[in-house]
C-alpha atoms as a PDB file:
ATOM      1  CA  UNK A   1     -62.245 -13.932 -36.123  1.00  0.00           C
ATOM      2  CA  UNK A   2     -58.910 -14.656 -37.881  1.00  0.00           C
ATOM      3  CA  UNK A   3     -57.697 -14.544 -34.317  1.00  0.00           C
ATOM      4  CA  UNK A   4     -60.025 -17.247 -32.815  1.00  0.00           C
ATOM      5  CA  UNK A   5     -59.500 -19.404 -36.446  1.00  0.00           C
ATOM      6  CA  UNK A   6     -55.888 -20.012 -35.722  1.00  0.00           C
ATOM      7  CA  UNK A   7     -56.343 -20.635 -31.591  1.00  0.00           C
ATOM      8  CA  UNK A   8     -59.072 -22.859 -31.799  1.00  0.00           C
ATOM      9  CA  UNK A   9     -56.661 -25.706 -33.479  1.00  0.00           C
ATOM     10  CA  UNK A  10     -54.115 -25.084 -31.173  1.00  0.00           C
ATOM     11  CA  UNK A  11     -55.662 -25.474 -28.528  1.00  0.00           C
ATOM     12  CA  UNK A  12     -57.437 -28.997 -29.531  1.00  0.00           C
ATOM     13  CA  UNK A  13     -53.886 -30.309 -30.409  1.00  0.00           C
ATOM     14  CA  UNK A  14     -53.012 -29.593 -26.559  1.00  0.00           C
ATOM     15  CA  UNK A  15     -56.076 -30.685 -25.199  1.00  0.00           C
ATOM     16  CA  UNK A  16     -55.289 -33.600 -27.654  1.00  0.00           C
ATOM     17  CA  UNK A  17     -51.943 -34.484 -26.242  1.00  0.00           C
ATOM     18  CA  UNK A  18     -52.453 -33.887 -22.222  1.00  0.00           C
ATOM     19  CA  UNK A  19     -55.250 -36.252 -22.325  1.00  0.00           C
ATOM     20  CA  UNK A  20     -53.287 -39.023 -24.306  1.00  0.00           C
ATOM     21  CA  UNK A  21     -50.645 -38.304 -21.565  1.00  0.00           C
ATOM     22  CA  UNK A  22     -53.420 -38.817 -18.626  1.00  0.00           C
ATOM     23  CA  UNK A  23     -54.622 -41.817 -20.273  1.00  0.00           C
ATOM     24  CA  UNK A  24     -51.431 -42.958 -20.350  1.00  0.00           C
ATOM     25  CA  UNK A  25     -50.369 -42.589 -16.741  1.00  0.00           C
ATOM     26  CA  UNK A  26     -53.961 -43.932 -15.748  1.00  0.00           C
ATOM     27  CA  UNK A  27     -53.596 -47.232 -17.630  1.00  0.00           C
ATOM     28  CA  UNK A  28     -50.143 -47.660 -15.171  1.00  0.00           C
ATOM     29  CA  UNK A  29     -51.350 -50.470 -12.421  1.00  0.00           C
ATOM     30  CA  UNK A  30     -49.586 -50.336  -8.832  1.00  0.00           C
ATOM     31  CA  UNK A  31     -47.097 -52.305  -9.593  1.00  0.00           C
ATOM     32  CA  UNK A  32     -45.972 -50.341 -12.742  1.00  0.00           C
ATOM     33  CA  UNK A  33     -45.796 -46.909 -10.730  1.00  0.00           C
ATOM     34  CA  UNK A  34     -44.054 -48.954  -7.605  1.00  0.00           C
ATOM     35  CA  UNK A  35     -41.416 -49.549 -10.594  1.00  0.00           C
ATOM     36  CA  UNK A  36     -41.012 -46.988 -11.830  1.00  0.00           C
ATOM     37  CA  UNK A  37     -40.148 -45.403  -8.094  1.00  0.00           C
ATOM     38  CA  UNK A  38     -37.766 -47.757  -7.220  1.00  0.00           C
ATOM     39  CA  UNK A  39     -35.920 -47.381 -10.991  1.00  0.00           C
ATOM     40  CA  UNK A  40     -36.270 -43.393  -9.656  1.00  0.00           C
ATOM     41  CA  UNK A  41     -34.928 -43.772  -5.784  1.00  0.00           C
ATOM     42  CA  UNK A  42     -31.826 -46.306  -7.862  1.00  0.00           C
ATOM     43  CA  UNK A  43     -31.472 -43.184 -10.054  1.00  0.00           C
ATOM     44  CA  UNK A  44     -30.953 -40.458  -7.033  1.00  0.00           C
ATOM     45  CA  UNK A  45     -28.945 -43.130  -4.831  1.00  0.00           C
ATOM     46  CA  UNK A  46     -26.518 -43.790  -8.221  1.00  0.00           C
ATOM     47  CA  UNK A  47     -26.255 -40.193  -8.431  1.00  0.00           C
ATOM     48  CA  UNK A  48     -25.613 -39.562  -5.144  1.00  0.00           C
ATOM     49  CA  UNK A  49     -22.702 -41.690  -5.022  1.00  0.00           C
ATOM     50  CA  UNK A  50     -21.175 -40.098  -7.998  1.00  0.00           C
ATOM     51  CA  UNK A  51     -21.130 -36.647  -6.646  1.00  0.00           C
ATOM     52  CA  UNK A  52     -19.264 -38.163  -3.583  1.00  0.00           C
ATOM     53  CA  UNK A  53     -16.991 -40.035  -5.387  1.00  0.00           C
ATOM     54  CA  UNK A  54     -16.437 -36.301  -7.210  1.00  0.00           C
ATOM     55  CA  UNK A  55     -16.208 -34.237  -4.337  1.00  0.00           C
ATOM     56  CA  UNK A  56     -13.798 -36.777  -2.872  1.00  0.00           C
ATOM     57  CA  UNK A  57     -11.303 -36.612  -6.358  1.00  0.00           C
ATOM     58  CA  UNK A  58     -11.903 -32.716  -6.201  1.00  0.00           C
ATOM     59  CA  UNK A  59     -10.540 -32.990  -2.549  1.00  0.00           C
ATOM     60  CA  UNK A  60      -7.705 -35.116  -3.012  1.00  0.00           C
ATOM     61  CA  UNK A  61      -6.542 -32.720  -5.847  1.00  0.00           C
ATOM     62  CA  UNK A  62      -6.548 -30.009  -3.980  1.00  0.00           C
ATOM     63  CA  UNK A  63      -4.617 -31.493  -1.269  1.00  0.00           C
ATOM     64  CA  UNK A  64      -1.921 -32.915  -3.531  1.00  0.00           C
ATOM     65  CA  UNK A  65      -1.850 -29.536  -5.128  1.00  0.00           C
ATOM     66  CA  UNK A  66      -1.239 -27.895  -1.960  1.00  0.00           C
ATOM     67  CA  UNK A  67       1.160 -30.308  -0.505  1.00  0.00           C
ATOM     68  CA  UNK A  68       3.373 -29.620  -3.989  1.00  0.00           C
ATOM     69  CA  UNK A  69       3.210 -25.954  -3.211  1.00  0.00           C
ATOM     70  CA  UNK A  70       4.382 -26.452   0.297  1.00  0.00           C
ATOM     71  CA  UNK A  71       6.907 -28.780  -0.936  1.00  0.00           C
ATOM     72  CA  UNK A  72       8.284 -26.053  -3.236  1.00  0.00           C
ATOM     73  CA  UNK A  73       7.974 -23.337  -0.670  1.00  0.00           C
ATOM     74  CA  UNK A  74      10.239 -25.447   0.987  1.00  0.00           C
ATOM     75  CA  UNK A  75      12.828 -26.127  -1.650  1.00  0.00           C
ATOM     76  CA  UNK A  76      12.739 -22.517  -2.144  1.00  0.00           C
ATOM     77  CA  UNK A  77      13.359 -21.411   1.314  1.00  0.00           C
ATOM     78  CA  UNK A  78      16.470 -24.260   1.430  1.00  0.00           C
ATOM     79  CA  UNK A  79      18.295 -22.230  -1.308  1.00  0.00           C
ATOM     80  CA  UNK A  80      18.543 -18.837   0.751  1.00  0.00           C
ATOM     81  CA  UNK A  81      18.987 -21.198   4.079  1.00  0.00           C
ATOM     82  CA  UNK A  82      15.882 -20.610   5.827  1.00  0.00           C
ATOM     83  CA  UNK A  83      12.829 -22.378   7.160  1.00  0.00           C
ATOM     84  CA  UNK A  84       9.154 -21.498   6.932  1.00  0.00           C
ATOM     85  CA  UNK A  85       9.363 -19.690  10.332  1.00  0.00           C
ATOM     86  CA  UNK A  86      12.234 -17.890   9.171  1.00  0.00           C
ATOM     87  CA  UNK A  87      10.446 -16.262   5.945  1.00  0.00           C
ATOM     88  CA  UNK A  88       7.018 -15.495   8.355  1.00  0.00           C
ATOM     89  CA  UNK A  89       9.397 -13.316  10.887  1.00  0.00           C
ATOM     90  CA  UNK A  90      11.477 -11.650   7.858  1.00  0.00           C
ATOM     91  CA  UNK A  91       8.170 -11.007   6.201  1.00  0.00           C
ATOM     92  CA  UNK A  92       7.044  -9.079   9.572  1.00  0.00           C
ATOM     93  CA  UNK A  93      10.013  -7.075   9.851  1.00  0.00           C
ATOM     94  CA  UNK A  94       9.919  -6.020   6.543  1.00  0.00           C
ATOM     95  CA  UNK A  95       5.960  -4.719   6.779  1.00  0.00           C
ATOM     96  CA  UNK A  96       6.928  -3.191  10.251  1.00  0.00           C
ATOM     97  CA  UNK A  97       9.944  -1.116   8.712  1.00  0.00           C
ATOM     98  CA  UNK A  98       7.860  -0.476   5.468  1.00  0.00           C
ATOM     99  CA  UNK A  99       5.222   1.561   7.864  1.00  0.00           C
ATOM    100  CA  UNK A 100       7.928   3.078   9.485  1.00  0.00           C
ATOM    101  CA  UNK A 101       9.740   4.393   6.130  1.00  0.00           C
ATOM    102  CA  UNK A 102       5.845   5.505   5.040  1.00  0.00           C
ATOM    103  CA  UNK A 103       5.153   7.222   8.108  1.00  0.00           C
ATOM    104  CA  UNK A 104       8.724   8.310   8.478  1.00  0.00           C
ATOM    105  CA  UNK A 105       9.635   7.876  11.830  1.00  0.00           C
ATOM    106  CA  UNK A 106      12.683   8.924  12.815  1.00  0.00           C
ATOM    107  CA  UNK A 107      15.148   9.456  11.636  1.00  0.00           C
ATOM    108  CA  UNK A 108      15.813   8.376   7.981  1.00  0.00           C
ATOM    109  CA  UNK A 109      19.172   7.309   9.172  1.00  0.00           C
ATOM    110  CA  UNK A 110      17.830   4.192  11.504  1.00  0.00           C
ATOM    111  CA  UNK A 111      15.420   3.936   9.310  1.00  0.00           C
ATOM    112  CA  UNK A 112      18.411   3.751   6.380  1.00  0.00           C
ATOM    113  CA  UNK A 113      20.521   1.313   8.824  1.00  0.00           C
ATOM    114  CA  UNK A 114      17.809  -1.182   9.583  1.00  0.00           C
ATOM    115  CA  UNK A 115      17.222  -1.712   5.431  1.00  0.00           C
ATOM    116  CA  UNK A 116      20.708  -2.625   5.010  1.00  0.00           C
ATOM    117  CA  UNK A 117      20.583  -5.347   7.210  1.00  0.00           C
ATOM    118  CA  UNK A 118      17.515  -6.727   5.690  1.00  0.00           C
ATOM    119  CA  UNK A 119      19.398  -6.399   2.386  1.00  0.00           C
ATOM    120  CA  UNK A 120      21.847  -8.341   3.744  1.00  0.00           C
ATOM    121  CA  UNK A 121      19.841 -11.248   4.550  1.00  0.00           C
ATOM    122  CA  UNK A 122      19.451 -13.767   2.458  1.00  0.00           C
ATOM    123  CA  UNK A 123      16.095 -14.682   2.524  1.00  0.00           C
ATOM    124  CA  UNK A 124      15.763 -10.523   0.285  1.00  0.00           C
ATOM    125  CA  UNK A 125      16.891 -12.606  -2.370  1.00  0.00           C
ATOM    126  CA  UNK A 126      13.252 -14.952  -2.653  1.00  0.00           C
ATOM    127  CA  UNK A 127      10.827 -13.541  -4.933  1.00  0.00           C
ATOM    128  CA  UNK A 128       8.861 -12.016  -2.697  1.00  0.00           C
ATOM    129  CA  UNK A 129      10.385  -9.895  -0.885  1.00  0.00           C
ATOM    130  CA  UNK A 130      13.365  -8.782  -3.511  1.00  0.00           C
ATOM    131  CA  UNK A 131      11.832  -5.762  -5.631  1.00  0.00           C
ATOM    132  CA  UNK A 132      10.319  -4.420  -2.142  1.00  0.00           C
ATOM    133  CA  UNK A 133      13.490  -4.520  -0.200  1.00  0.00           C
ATOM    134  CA  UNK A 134      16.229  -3.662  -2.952  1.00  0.00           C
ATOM    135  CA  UNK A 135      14.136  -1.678  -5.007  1.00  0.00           C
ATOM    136  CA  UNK A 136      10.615   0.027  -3.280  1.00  0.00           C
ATOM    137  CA  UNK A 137      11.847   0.991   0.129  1.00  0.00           C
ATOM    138  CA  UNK A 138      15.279   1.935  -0.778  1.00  0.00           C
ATOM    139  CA  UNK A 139      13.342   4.007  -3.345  1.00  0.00           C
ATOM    140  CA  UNK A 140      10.969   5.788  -0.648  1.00  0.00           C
ATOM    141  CA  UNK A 141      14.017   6.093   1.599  1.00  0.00           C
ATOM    142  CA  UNK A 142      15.979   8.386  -1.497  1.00  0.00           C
ATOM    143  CA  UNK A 143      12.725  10.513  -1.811  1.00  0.00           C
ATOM    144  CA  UNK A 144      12.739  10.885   1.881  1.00  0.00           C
ATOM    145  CA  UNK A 145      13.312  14.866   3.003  1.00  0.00           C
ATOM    146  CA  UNK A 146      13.744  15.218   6.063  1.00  0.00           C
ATOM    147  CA  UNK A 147      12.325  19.229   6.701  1.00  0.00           C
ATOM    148  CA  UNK A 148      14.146  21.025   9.662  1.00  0.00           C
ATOM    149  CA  UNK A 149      11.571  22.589  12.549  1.00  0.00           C
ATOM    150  CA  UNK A 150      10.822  25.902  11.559  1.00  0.00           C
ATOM    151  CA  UNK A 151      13.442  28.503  13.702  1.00  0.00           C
ATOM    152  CA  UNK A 152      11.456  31.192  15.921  1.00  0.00           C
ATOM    153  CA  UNK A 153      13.182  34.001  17.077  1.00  0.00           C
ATOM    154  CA  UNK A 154      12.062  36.767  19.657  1.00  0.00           C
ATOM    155  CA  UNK A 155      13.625  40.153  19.209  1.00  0.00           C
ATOM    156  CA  UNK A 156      14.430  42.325  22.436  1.00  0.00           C
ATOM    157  CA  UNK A 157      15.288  45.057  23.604  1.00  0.00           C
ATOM    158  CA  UNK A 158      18.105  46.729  21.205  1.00  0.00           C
ATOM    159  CA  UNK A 159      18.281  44.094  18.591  1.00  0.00           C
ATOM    160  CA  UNK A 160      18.182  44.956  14.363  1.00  0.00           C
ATOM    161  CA  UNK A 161      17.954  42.814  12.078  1.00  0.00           C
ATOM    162  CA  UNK A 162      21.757  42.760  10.984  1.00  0.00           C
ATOM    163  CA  UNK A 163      22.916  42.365  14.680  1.00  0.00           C
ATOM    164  CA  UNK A 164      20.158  39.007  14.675  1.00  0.00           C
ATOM    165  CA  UNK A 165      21.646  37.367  11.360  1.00  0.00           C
ATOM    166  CA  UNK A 166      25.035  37.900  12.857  1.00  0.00           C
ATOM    167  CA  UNK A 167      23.984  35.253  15.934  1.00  0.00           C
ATOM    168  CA  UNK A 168      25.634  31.564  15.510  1.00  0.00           C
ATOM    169  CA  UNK A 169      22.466  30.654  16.017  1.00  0.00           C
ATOM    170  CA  UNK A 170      21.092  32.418  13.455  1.00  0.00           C
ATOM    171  CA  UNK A 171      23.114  32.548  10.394  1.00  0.00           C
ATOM    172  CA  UNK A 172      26.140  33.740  11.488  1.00  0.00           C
ATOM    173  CA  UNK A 173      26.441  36.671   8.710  1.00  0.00           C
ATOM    174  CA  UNK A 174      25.043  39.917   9.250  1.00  0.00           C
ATOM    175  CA  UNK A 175      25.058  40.179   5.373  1.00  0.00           C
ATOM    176  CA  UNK A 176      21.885  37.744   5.602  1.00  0.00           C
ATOM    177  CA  UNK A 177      19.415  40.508   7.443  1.00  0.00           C
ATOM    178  CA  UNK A 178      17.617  40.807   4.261  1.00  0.00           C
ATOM    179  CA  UNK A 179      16.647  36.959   4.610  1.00  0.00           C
ATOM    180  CA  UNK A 180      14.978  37.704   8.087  1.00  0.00           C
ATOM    181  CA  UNK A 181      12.950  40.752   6.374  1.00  0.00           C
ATOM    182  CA  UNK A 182      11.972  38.579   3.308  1.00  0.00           C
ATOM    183  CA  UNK A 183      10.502  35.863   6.021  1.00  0.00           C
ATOM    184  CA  UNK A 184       8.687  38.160   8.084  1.00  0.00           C
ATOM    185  CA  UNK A 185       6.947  40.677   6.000  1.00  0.00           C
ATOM    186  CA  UNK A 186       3.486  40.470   7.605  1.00  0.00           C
ATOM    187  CA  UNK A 187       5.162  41.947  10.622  1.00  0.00           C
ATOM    188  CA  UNK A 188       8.207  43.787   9.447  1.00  0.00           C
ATOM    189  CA  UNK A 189       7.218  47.040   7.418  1.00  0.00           C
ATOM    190  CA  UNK A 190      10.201  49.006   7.335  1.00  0.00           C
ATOM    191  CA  UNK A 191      13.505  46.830   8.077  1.00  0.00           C
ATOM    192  CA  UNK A 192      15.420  49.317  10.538  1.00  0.00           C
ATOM    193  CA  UNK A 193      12.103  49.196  12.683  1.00  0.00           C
ATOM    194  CA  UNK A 194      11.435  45.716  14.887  1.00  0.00           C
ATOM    195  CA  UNK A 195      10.048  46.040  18.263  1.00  0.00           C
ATOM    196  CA  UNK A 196      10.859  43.639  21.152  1.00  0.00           C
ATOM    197  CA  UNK A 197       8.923  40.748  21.785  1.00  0.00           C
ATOM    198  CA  UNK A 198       8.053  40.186  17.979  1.00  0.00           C
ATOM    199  CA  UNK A 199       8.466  36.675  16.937  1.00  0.00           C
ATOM    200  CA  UNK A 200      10.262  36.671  13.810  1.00  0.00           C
ATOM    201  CA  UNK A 201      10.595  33.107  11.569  1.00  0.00           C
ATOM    202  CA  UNK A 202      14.026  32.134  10.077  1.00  0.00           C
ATOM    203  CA  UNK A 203      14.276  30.405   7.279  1.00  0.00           C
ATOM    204  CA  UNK A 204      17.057  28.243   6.375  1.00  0.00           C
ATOM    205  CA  UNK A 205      19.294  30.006   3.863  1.00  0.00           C
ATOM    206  CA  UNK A 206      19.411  27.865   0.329  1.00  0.00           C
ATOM    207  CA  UNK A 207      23.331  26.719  -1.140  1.00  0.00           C
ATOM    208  CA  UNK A 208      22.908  29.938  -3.411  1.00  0.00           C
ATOM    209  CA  UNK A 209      22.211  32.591  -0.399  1.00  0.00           C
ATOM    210  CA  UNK A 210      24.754  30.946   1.372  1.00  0.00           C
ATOM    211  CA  UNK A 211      26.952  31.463  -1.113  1.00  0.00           C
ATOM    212  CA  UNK A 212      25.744  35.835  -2.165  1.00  0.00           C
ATOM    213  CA  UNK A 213      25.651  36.165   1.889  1.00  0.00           C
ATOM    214  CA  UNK A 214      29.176  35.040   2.354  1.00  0.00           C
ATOM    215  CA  UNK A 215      30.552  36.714  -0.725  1.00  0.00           C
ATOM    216  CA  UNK A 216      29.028  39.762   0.229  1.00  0.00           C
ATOM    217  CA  UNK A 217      31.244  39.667   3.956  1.00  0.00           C
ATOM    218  CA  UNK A 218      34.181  38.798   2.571  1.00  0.00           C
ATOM    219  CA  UNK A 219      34.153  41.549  -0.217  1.00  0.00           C
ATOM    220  CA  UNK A 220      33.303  44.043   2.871  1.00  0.00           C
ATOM    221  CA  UNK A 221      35.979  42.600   5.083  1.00  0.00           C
ATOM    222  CA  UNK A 222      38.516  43.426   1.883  1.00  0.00           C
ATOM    223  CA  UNK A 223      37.767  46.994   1.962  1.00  0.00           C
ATOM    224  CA  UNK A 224      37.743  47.297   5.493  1.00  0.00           C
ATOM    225  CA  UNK A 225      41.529  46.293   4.860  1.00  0.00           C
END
């Protein structure tokens, strides 16, 4: 009841109002709503033409905004002594080495030669191109390791391990045997024991073996004296 007390009002005041509005808008002869179309179609036309006239400012400022860019582009490129087709070929020679330093084809040393020319030129110096060239790719070319392929050797027929370091081509120091054993435990179980046709991997020796290995032969060459 309270409910229906407090809609009932409301809903005479609207009832109220829309027909005031009909009555209105039915008391409006031809010639009043023909008016009142026209002052509507002068409206949309009006607005029409100021949306142009905006989309035609909006244009022009982005044009003269561009052609100032260009313009400075320009300027730039005059300090370092290039043109715009200068800076598009440097910029491809740049990405094409980058890949090539990522992927690192080889060798580093090309790879190291064909940077310093593009430090050289001039056109390293423009904002763009400075921190990668002098500073990135130099960077990835420091961290660069090149990792020798992986020595295989195949023991015959009257071979030890001793009489394998001792090869030139291996390590050239019988006193490194132990280096060959260390490598190749999976297939090596007791050292004075290898059997032809086993395939044994040789590591590279590190600046501290090197050094115990040939320390080692010259303190047995001394005694041998």
């Amino acid at each position: 009841m309270k409910l229906n007390r407090l809609f009932l009002p409301t809903l005479i005041f609207i009832v109220a109002i829309t027909s005031n509005l009909f009555a209105q808008y039915e008391e409006w002869d031809a010639d009043r709503w023909t008016s009142e179309m026209n002052n509507l179609k002068a409206r949309k036309e009006s607005l029409l033409k100021e949306k142009a006239a905006l989309n035609a400012a909006i244009a022009d400022l982005k044009k003269t905004s561009q052609q100032d860019v260009d313009e400075c582009m320009n300027e730039l490129y005059a300090l370092v002594g290039a043109t715009k087709a200068d800076v598009d070929a440097f910029r491809r020679q740049v990405s094409e080495l980058d890949s090539k330093i990522k992927t690192k084809q080889p060798n580093k040393n090309e790879r190291q030669a064909e940077l310093d020319v593009l430090k050289k030129n001039e056109i390293s110096a423009l904002p763009e191109f400075f921190d990668k060239v002098h500073n990135q790719m130099q960077s990835a070319l420091n961290n660069w390791i090149d990792v020798a392929p992986e020595k295989v050797y195949t023991v015959v027929r009257g071979d030890c391990l001793w009489n394998i370091a001792k090869k030139k081509t291996i390590y050239d120091n019988a006193f490194a045997w132990p280096k060959i054993f260390q490598s190749n435990k999976d297939q090596i179980r007791n050292p004075d024991l290898i059997y032809p046709k086993q395939a044994f991997k040789i590591a590279e020796l590190n600046q501290d073996e090197v050094a115990k290995y040939h320390k080692m032969r010259v303190t047995w060459r001394k005694l041998q004296q």
